[in-house]
Protein backbone atom coordinates (compact mmCIF):
# COMPACT_ATOMS: atom_id res chain seq x y z
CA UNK A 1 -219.78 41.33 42.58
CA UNK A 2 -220.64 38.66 40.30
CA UNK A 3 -219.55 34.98 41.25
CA UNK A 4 -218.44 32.38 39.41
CA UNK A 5 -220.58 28.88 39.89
CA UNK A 6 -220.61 25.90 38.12
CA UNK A 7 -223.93 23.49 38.47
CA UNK A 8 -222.89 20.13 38.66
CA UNK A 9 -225.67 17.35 37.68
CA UNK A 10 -226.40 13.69 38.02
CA UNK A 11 -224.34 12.73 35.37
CA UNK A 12 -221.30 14.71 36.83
CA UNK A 13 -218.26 12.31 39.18
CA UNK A 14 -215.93 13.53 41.33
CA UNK A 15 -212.59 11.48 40.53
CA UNK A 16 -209.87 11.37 44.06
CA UNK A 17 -206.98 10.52 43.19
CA UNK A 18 -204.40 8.75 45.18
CA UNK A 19 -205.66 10.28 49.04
CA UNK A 20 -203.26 7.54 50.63
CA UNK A 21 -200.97 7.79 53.11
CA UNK A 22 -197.74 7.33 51.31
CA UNK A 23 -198.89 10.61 49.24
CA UNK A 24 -199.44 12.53 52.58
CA UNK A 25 -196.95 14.04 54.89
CA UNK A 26 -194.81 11.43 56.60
CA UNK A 27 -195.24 9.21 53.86
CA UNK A 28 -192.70 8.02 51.41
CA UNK A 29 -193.44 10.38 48.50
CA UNK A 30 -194.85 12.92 50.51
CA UNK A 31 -196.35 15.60 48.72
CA UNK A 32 -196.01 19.09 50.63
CA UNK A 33 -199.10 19.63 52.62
CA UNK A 34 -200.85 16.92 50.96
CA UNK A 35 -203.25 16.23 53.51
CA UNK A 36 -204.42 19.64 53.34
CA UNK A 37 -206.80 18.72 50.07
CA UNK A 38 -209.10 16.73 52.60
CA UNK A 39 -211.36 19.28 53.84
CA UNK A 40 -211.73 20.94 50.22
CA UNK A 41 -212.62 17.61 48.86
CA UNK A 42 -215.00 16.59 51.42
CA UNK A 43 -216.66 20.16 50.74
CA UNK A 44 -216.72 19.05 46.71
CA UNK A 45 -218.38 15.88 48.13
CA UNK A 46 -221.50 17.00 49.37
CA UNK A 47 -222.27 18.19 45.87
CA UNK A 48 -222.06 15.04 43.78
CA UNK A 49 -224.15 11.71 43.74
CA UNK A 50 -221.25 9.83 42.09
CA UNK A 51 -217.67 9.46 43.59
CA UNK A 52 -214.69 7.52 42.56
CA UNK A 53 -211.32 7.16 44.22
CA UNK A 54 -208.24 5.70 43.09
CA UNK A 55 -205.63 3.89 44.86
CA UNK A 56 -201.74 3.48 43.54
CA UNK A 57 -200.83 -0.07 43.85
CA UNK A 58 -197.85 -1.09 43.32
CA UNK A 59 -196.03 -4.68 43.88
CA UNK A 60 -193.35 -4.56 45.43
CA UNK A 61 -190.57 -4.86 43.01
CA UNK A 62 -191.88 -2.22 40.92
CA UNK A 63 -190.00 -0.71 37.70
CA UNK A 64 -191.18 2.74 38.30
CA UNK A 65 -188.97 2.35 41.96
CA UNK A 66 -185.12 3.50 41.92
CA UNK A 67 -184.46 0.73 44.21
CA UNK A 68 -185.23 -1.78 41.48
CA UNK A 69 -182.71 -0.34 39.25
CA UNK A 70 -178.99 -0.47 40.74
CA UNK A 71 -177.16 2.69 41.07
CA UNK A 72 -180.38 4.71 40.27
CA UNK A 73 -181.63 7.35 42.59
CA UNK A 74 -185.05 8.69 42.98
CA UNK A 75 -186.57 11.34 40.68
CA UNK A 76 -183.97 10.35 38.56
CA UNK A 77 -185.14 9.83 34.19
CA UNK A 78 -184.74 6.35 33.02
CA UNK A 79 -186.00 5.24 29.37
CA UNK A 80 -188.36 2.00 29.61
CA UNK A 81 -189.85 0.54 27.13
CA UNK A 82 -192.80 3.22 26.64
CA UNK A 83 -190.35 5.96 27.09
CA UNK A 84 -189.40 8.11 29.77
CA UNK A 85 -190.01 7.34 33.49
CA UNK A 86 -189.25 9.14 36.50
CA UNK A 87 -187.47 6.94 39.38
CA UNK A 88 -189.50 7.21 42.71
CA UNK A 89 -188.86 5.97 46.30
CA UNK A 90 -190.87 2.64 47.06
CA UNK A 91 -194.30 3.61 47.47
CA UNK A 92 -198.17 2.13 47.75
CA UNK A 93 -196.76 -1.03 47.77
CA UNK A 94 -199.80 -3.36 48.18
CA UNK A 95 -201.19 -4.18 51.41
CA UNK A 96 -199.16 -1.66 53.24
CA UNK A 97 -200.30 0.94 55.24
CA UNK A 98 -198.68 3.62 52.81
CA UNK A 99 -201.33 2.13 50.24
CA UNK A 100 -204.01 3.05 52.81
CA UNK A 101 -206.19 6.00 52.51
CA UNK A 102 -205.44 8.95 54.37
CA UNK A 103 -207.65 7.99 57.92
CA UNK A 104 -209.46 11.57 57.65
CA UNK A 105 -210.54 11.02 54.31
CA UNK A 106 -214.29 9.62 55.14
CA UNK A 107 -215.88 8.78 51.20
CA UNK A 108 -217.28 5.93 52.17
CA UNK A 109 -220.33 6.37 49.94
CA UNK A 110 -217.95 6.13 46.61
CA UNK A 111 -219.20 4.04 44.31
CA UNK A 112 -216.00 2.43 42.46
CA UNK A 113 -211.84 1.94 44.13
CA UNK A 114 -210.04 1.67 41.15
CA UNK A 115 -206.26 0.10 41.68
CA UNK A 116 -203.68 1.55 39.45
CA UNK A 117 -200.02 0.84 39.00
CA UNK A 118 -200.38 -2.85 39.40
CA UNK A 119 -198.76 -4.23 36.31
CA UNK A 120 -194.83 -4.88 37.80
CA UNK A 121 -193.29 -3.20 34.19
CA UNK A 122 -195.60 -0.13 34.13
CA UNK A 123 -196.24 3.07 35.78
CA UNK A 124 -199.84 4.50 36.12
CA UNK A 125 -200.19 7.78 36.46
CA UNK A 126 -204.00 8.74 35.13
CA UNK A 127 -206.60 6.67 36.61
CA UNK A 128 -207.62 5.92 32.54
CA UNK A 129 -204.60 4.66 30.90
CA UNK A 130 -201.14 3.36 32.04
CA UNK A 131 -198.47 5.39 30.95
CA UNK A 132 -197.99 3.90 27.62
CA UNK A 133 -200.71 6.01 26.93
CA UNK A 134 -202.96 2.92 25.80
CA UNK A 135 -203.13 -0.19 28.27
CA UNK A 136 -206.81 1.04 29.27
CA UNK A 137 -207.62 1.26 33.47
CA UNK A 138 -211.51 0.36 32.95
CA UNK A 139 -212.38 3.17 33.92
CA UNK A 140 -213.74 5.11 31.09
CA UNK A 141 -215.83 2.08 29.78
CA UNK A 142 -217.14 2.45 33.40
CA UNK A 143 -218.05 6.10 33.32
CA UNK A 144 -219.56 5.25 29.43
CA UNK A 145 -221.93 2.41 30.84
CA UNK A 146 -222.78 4.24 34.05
CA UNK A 147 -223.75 7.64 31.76
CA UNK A 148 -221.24 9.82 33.70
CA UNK A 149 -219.54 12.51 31.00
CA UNK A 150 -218.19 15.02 32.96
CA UNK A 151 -214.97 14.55 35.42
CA UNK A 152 -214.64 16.39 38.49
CA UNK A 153 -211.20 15.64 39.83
CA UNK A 154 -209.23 16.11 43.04
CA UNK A 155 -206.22 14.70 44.72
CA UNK A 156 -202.68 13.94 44.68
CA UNK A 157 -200.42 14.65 43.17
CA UNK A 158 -201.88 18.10 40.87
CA UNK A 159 -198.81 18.10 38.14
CA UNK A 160 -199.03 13.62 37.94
CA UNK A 161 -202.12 11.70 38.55
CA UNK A 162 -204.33 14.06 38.67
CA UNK A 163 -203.48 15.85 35.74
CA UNK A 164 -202.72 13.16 33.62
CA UNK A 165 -205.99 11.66 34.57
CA UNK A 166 -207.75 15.37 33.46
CA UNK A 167 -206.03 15.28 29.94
CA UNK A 168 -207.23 11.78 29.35
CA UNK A 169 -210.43 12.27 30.22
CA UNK A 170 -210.43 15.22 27.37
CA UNK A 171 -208.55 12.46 25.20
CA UNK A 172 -211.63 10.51 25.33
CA UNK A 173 -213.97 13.01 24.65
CA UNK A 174 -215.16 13.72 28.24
CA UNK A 175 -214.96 17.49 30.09
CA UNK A 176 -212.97 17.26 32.67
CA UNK A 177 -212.79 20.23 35.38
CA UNK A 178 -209.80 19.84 38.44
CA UNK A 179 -210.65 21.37 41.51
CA UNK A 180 -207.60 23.60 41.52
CA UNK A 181 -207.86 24.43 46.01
CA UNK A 182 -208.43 20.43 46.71
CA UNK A 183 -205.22 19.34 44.58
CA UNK A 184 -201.09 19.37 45.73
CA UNK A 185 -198.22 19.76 43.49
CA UNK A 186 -194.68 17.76 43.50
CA UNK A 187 -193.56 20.35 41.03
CA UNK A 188 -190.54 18.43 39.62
CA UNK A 189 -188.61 20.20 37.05
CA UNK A 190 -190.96 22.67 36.68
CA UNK A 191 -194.16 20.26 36.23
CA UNK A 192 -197.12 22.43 37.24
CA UNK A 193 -195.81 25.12 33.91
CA UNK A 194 -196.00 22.18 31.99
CA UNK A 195 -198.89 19.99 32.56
CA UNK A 196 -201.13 23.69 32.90
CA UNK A 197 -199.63 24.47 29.26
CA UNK A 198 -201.54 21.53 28.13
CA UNK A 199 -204.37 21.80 30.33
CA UNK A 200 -204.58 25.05 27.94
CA UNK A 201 -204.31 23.43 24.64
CA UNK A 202 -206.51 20.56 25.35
CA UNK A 203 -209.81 22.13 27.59
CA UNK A 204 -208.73 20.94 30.76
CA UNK A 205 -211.10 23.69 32.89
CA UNK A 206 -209.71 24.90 36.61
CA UNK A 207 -211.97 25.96 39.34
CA UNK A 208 -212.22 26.07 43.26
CA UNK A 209 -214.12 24.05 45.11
CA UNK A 210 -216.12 27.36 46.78
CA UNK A 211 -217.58 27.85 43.20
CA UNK A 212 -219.57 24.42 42.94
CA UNK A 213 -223.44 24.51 43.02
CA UNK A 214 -226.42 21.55 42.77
């Protein structure tokens, strides 16, 4: 039986998004069975010569947080001034240990952190643009001057930050390929439907980890 495997090259990155505690069970936006995604990911690992992670990082008074907005609850939809924003519990506030990275997660050879979710009056959701959709992260004048094109990516949540950060990398021209057994889902109001309905339009490519090769 023929299998499926994709070569992946020098100029290939594997993006990890958000591994931090807060994200992981026990954490304040847990995401079911998050911490599952660390084996699978250290498995992608071993494959590329160029890893990034990304860390939320919020302050602590953050607009995307329900607590900062009275009578609010989290998950609730508020409209800010870039449009609509889901309501979270506090989370990756900076310097805690909910910011942290997961303690199994051992990528110590990445190459670039990249903080997201700083600016107090924004969200962040893709590790390329805030979620106005153009404050820019860095990140893909980062990837242009380092010669890295394609985007492997991994991580937390699957239907958020990483998928967001997959359809802006095909925004800006770059392939972008999730690692569909080293991701977790929140699956909020049926999220996962959605975000894969534009991974469809827009190239976004799906594989497991098991079908990497170098």
């Amino acid at each position: 039986m023929f299998h499926f495997v994709m070569q992946i090259t020098p100029t290939d990155v594997l993006l990890v998004i958000d591994l931090q505690n807060d994200f992981c069970p026990g954490g304040a936006l847990a995401v079911a069975d998050g911490d599952t995604v660390i084996e699978p990911i250290h498995h992608a690992a071993e494959h590329f010569q160029h890893i990034i992670l990304t860390q939320d990082w919020h302050s602590p008074d953050h607009n995307s947080f329900a607590s900062v907005h009275p009578g609010k609850k989290p998950y609730e939809q508020i409209e800010l001034s870039y449009g609509e924003q889901t309501l979270w519990p506090d989370h990756c506030v900076q310097g805690t240990p909910g910011a942290d990275f997961h303690s199994s997660l051992e990528l110590t050879r990445a190459e670039l952190i990249l903080r997201k979710g700083f600016r107090r009056a924004i969200d962040s959701y893709s590790a390329f643009f805030e979620n106005d959709r153009t404050t820019p992260t860095g990140l893909a004048g980062y990837l242009r001057e380092r010669g890295l094109n394609r985007v492997f990516l991994a991580g937390l949540a699957y239907d958020y930050c990483v998928g967001y950060s997959a359809l802006d990398a095909r925004r800006l021209g770059l392939d972008a390929i999730i690692l569909r057994d080293a991701c977790r889902a929140i699956d909020l109001n049926g999220s996962v439907a959605a975000i894969e309905r534009e991974f469809a339009d827009t190239g976004v490519q799906l594989i497991n980890t098991a079908d990497l090769a170098h």
